[in-house]
PDB file of N, CA and C in Angstrom:
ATOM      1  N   UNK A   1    -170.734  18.157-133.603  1.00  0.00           N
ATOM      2  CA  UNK A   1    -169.794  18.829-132.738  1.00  0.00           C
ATOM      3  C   UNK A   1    -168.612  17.893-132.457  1.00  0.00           C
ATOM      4  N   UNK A   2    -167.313  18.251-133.038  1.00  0.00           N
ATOM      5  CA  UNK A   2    -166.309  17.667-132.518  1.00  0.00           C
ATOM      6  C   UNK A   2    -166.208  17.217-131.032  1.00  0.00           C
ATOM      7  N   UNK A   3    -165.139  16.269-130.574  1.00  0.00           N
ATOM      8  CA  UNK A   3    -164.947  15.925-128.962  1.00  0.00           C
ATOM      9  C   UNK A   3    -163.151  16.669-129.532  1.00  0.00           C
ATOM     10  N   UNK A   4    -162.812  17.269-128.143  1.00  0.00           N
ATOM     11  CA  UNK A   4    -161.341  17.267-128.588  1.00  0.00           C
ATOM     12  C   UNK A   4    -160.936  16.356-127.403  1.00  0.00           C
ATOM     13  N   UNK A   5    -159.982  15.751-127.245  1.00  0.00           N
ATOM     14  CA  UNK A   5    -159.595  14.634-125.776  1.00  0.00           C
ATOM     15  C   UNK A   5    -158.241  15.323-125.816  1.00  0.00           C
ATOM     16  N   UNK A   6    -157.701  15.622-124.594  1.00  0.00           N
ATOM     17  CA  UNK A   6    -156.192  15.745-124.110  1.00  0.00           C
ATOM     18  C   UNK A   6    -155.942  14.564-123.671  1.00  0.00           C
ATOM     19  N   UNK A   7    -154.779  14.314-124.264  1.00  0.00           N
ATOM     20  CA  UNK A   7    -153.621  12.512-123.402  1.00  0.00           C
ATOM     21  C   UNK A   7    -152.343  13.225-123.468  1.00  0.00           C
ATOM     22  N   UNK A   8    -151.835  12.992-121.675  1.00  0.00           N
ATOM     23  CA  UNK A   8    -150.498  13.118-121.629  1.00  0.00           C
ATOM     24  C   UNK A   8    -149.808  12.500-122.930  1.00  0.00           C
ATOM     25  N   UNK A   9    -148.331  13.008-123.053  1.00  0.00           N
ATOM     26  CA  UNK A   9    -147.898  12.467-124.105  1.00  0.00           C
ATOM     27  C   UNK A   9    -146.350  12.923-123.657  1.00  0.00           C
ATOM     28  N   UNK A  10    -145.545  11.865-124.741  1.00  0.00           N
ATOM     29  CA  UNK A  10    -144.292  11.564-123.691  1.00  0.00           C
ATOM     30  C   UNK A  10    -142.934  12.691-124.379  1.00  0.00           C
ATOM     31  N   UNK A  11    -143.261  13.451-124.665  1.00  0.00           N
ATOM     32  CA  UNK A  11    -142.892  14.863-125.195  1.00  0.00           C
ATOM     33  C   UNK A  11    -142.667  16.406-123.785  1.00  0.00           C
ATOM     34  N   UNK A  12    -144.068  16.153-123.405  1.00  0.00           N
ATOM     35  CA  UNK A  12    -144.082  16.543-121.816  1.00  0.00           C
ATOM     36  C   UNK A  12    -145.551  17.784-122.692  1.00  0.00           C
ATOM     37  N   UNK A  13    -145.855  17.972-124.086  1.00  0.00           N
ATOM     38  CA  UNK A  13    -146.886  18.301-123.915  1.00  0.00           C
ATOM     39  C   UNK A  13    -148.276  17.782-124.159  1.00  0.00           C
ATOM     40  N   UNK A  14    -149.640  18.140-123.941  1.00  0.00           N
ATOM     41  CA  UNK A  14    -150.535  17.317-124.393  1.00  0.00           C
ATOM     42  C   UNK A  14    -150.919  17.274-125.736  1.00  0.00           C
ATOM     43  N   UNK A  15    -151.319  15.903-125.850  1.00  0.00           N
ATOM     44  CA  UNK A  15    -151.506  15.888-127.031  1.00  0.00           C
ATOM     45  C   UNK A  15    -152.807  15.830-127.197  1.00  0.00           C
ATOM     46  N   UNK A  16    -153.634  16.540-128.390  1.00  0.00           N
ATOM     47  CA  UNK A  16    -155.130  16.893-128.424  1.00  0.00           C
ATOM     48  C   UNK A  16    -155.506  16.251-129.905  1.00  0.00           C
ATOM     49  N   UNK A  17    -156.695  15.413-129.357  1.00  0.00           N
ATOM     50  CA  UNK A  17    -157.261  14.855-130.390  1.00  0.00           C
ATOM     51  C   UNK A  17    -158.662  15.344-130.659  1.00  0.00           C
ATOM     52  N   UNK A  18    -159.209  15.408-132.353  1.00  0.00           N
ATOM     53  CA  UNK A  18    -160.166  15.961-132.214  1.00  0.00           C
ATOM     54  C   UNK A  18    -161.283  14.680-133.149  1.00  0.00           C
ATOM     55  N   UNK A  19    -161.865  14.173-132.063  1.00  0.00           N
ATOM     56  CA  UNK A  19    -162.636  12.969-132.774  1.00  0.00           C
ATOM     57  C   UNK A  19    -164.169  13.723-133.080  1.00  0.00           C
ATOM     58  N   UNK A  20    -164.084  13.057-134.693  1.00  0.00           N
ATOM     59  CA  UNK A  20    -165.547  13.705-135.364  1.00  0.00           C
ATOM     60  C   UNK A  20    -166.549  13.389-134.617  1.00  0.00           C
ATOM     61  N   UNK A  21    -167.714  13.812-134.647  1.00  0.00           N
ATOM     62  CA  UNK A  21    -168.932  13.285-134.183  1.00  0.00           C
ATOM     63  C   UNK A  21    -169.832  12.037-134.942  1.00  0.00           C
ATOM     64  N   UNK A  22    -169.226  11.709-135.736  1.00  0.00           N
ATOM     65  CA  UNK A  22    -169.272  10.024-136.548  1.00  0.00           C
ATOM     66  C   UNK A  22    -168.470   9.221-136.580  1.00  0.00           C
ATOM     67  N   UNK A  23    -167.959   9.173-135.706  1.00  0.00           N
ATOM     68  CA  UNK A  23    -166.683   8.449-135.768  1.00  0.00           C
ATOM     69  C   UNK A  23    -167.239   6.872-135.346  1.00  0.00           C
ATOM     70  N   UNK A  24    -166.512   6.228-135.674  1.00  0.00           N
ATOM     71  CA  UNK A  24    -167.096   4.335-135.311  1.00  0.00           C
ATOM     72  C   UNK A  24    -166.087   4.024-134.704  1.00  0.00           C
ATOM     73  N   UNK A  25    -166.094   2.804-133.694  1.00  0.00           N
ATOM     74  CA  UNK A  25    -164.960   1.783-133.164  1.00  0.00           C
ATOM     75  C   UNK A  25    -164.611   1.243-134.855  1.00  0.00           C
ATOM     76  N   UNK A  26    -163.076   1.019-134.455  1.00  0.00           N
ATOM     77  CA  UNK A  26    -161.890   1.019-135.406  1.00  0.00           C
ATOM     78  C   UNK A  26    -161.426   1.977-136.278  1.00  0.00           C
ATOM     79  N   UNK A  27    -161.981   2.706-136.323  1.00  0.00           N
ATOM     80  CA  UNK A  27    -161.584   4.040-137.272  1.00  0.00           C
ATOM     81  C   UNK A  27    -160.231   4.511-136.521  1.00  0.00           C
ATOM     82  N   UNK A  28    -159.486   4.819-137.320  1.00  0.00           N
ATOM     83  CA  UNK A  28    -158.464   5.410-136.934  1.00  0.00           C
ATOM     84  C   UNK A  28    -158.314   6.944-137.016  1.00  0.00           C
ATOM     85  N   UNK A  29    -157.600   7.843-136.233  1.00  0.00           N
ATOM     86  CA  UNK A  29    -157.263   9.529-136.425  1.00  0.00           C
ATOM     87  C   UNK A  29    -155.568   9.682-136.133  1.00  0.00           C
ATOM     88  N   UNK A  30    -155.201  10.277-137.032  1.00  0.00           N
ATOM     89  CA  UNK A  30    -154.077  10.741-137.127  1.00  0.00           C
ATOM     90  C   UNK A  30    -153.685  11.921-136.808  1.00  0.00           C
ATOM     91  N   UNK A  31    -152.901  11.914-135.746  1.00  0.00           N
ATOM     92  CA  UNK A  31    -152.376  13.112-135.773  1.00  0.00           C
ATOM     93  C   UNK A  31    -150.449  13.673-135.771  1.00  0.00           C
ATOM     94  N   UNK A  32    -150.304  14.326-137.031  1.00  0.00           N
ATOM     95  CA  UNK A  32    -149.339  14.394-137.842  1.00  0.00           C
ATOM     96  C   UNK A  32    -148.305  15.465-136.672  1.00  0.00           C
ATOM     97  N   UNK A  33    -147.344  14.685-137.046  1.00  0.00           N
ATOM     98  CA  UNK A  33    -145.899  15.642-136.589  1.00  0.00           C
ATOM     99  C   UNK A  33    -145.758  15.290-135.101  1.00  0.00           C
ATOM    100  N   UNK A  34    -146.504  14.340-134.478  1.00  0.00           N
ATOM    101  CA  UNK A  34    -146.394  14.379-132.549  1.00  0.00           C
ATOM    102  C   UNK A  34    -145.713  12.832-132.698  1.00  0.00           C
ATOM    103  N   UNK A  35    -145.475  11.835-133.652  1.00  0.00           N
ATOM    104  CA  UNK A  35    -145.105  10.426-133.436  1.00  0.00           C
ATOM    105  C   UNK A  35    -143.024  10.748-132.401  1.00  0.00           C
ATOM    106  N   UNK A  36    -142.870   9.644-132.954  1.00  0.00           N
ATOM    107  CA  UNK A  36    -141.365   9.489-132.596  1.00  0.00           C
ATOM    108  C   UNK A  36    -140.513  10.077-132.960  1.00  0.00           C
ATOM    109  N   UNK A  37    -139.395  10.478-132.900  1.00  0.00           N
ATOM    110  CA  UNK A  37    -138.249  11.600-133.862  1.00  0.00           C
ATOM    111  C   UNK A  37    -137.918  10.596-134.793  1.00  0.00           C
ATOM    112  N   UNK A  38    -137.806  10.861-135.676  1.00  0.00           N
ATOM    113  CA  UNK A  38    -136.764  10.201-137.031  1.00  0.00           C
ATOM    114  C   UNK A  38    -135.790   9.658-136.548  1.00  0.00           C
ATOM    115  N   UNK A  39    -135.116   8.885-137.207  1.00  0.00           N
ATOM    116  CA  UNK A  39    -133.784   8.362-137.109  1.00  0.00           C
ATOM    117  C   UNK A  39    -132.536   9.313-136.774  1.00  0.00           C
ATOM    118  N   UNK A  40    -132.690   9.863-137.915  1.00  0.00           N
ATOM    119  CA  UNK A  40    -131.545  10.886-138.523  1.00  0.00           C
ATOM    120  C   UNK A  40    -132.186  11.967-137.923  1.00  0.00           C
ATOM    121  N   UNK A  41    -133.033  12.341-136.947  1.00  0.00           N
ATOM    122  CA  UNK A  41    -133.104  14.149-136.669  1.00  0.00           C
ATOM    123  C   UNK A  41    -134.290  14.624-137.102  1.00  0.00           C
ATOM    124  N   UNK A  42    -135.174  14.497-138.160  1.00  0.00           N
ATOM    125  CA  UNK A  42    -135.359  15.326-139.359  1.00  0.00           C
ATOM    126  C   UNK A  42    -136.763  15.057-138.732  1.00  0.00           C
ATOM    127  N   UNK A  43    -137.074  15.813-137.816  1.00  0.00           N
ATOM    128  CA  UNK A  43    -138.286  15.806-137.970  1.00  0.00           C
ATOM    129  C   UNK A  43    -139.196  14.911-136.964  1.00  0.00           C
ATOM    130  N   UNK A  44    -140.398  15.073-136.744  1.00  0.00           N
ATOM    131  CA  UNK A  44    -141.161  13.695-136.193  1.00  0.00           C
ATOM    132  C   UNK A  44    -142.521  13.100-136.878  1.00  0.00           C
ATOM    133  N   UNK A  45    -142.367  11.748-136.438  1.00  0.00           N
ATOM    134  CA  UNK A  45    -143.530  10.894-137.259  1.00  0.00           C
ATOM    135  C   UNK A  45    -144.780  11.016-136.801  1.00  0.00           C
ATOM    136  N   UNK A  46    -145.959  10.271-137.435  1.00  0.00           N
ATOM    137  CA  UNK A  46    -147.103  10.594-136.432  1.00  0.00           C
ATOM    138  C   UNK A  46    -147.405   9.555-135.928  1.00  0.00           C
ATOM    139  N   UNK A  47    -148.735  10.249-135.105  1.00  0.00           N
ATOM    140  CA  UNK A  47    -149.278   9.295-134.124  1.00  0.00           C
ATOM    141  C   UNK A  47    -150.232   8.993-135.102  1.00  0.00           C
ATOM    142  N   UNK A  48    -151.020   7.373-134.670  1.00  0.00           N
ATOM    143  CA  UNK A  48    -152.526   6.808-134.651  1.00  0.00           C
ATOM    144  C   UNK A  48    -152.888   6.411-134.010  1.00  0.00           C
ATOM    145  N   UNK A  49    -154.072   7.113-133.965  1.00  0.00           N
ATOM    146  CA  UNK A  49    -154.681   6.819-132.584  1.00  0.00           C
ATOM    147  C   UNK A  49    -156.250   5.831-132.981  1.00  0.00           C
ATOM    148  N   UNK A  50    -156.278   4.636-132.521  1.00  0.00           N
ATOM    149  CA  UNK A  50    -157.525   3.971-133.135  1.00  0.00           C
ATOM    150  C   UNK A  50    -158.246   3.723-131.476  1.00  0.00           C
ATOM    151  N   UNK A  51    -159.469   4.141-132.571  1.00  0.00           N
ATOM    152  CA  UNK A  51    -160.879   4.146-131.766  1.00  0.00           C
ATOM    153  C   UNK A  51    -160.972   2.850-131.360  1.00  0.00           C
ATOM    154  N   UNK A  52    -161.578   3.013-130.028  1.00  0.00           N
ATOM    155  CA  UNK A  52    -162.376   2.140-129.354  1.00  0.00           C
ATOM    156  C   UNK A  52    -163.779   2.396-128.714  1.00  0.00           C
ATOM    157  N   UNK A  53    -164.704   1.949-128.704  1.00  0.00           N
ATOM    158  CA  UNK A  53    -165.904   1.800-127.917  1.00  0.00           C
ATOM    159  C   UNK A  53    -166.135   0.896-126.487  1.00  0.00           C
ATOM    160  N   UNK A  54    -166.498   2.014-125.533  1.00  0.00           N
ATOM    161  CA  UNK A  54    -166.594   1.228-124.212  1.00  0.00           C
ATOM    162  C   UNK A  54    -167.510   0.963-123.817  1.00  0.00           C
ATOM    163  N   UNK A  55    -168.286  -0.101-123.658  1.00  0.00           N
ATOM    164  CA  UNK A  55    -169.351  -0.489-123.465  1.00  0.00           C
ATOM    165  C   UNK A  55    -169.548  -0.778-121.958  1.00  0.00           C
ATOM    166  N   UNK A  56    -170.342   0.111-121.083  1.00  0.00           N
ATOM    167  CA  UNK A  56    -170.571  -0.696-119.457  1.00  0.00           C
ATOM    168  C   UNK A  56    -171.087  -2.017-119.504  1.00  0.00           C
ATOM    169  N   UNK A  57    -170.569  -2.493-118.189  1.00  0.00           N
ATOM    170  CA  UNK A  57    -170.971  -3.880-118.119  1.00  0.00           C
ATOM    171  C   UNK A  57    -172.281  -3.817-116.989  1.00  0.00           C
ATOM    172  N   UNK A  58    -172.642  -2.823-116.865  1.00  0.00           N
ATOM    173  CA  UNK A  58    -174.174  -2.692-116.350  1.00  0.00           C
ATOM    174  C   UNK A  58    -174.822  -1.765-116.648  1.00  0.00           C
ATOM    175  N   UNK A  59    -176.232  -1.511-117.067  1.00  0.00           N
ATOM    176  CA  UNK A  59    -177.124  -0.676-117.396  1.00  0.00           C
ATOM    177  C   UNK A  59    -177.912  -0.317-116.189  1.00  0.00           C
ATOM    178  N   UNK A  60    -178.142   1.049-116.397  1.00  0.00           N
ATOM    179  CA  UNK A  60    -179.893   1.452-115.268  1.00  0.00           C
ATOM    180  C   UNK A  60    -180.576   1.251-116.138  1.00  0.00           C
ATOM    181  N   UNK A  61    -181.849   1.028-115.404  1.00  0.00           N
ATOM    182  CA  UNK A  61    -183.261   1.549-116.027  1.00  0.00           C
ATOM    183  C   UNK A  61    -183.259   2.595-117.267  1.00  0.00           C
ATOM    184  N   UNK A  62    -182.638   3.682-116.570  1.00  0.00           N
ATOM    185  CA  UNK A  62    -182.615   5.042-117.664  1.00  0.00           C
ATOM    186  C   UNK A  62    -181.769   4.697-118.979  1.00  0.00           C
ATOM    187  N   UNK A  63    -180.957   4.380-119.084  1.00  0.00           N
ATOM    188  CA  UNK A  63    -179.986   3.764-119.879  1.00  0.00           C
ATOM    189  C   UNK A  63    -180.073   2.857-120.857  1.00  0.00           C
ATOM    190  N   UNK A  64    -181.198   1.836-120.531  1.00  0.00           N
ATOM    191  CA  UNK A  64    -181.495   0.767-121.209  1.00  0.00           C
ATOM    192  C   UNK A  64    -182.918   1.366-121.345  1.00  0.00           C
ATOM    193  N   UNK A  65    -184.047   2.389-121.026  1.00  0.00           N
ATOM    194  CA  UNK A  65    -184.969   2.984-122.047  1.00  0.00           C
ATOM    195  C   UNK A  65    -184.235   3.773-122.684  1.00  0.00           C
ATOM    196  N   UNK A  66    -183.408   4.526-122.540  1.00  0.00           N
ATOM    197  CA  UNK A  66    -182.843   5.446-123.478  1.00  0.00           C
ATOM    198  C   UNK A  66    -182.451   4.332-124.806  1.00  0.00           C
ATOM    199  N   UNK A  67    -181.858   3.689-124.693  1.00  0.00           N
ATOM    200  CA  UNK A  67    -181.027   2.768-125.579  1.00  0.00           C
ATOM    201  C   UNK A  67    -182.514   1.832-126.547  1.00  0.00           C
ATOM    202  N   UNK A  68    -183.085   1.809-126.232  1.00  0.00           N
ATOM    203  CA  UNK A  68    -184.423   0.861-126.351  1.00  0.00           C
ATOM    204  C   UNK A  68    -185.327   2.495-127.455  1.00  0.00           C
ATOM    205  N   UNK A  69    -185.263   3.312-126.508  1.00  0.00           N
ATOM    206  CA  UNK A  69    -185.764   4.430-127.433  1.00  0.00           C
ATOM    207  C   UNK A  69    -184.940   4.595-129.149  1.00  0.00           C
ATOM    208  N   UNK A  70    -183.701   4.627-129.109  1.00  0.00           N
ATOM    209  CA  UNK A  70    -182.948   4.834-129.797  1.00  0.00           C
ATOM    210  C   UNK A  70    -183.099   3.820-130.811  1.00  0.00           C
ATOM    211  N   UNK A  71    -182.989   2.432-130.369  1.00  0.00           N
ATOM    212  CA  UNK A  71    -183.121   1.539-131.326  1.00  0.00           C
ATOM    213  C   UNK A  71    -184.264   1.741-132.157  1.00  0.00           C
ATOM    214  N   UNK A  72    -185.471   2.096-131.686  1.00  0.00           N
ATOM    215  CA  UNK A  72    -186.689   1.957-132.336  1.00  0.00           C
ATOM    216  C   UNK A  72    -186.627   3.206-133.006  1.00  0.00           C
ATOM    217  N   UNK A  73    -185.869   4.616-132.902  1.00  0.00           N
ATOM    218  CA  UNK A  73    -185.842   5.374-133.896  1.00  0.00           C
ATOM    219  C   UNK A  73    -185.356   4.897-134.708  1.00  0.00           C
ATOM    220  N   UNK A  74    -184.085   4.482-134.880  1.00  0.00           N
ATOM    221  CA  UNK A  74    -183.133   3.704-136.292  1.00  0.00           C
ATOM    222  C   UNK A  74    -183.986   3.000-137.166  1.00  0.00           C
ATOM    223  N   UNK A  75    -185.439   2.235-136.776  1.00  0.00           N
ATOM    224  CA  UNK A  75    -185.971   1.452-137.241  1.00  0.00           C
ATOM    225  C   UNK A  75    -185.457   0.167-137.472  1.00  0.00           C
ATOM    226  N   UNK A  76    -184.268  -0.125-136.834  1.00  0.00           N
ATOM    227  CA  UNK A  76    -183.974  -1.532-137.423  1.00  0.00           C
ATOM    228  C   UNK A  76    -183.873  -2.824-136.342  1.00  0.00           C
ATOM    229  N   UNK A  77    -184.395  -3.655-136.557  1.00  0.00           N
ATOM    230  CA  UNK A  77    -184.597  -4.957-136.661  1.00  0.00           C
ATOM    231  C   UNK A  77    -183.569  -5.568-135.668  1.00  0.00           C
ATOM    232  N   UNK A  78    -184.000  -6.361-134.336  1.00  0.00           N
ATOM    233  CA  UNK A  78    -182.649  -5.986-133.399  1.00  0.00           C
ATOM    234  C   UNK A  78    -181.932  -7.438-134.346  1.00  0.00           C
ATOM    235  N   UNK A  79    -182.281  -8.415-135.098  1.00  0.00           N
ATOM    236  CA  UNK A  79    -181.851  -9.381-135.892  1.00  0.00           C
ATOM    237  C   UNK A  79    -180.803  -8.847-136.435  1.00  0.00           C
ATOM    238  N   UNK A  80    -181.415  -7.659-137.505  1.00  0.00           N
ATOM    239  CA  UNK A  80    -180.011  -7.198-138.426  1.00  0.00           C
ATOM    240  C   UNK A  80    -179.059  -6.981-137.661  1.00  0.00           C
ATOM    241  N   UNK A  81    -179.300  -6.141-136.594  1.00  0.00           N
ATOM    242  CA  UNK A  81    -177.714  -5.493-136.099  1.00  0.00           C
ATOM    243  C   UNK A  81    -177.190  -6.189-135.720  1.00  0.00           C
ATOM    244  N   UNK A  82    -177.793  -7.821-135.091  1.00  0.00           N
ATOM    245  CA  UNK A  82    -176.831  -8.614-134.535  1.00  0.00           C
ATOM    246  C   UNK A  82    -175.873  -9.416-136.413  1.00  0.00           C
ATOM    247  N   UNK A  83    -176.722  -9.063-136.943  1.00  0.00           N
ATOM    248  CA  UNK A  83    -176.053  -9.812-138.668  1.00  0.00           C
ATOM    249  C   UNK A  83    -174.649  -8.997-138.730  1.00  0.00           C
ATOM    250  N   UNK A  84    -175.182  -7.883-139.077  1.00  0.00           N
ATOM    251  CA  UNK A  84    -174.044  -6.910-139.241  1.00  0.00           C
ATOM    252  C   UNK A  84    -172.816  -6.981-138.029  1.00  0.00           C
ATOM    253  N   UNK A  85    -173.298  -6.911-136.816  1.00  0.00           N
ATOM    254  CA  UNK A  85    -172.158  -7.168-136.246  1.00  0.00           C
ATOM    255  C   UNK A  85    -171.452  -8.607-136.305  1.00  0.00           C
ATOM    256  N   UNK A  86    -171.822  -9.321-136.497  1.00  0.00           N
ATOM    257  CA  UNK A  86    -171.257 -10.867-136.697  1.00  0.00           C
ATOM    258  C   UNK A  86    -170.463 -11.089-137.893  1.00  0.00           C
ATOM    259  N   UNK A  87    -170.980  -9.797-138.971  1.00  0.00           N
ATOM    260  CA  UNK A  87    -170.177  -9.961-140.647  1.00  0.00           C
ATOM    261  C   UNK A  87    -169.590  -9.252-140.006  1.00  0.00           C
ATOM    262  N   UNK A  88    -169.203  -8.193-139.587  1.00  0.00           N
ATOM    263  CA  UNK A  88    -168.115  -7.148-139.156  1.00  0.00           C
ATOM    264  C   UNK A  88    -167.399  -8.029-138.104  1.00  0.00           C
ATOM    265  N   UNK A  89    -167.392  -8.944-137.169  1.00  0.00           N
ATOM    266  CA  UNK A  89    -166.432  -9.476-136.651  1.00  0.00           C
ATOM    267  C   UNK A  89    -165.758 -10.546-137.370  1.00  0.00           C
ATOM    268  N   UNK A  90    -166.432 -11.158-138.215  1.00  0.00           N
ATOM    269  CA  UNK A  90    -166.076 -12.433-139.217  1.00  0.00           C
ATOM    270  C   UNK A  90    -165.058 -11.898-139.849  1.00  0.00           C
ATOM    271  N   UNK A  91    -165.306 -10.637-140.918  1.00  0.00           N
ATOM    272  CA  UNK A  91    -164.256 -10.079-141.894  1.00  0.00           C
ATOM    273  C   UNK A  91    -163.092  -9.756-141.292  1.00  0.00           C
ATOM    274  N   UNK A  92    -163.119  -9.415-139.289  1.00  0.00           N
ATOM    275  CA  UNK A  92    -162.032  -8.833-138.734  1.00  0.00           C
ATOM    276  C   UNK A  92    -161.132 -10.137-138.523  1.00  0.00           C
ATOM    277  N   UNK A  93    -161.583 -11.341-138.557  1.00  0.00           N
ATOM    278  CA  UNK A  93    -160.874 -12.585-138.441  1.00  0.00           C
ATOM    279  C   UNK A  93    -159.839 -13.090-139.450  1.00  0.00           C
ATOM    280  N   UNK A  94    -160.555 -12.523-140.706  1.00  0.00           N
ATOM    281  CA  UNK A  94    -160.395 -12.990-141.703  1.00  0.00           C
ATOM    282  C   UNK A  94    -158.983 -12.026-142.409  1.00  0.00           C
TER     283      UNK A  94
END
């Protein structure tokens, strides 16, 4: 199921984004024809809009079994994910 998000936008209407339901932090979505006007008139550019993930800086109880449930469906290894995220921040350095 798509999310659609409304953000004011400096046009005066909203602008509606429709983020997939797979979507990852850094992925980017475009949405065509709402950017800046052209130079010359002709038209307008688009927007990108890049993902972010917000992570709370405190958990409940419920939250952290939920999250604990989840991991152990994925089956994976809380080692790997910390691998993978460490190659995925390394390559972003790089």
């Amino acid at each position: 199921m798509w999310r659609q998000v409304d953000l004011p936008h400096s046009d005066g209407e909203s602008l509606v984004i429709s983020v997939p339901p797979v979507s990852k932090p850094s992925e980017t979505i475009i949405v065509e024809g709402r950017g800046m006007l052209h130079r010359r008139g002709r038209g307008r550019g688009d927007v990108t809009i890049l993902l972010k993930l917000h992570i709370p800086e405190k958990f409940n109880k419920t939250m952290l079994s939920t999250l604990e449930e989840m991991r152990s469906s994925f089956g994976l290894p809380t080692s790997d994910i910390e691998d993978a995220v460490r190659r995925e921040a390394q390559d972003r350095r790089n």
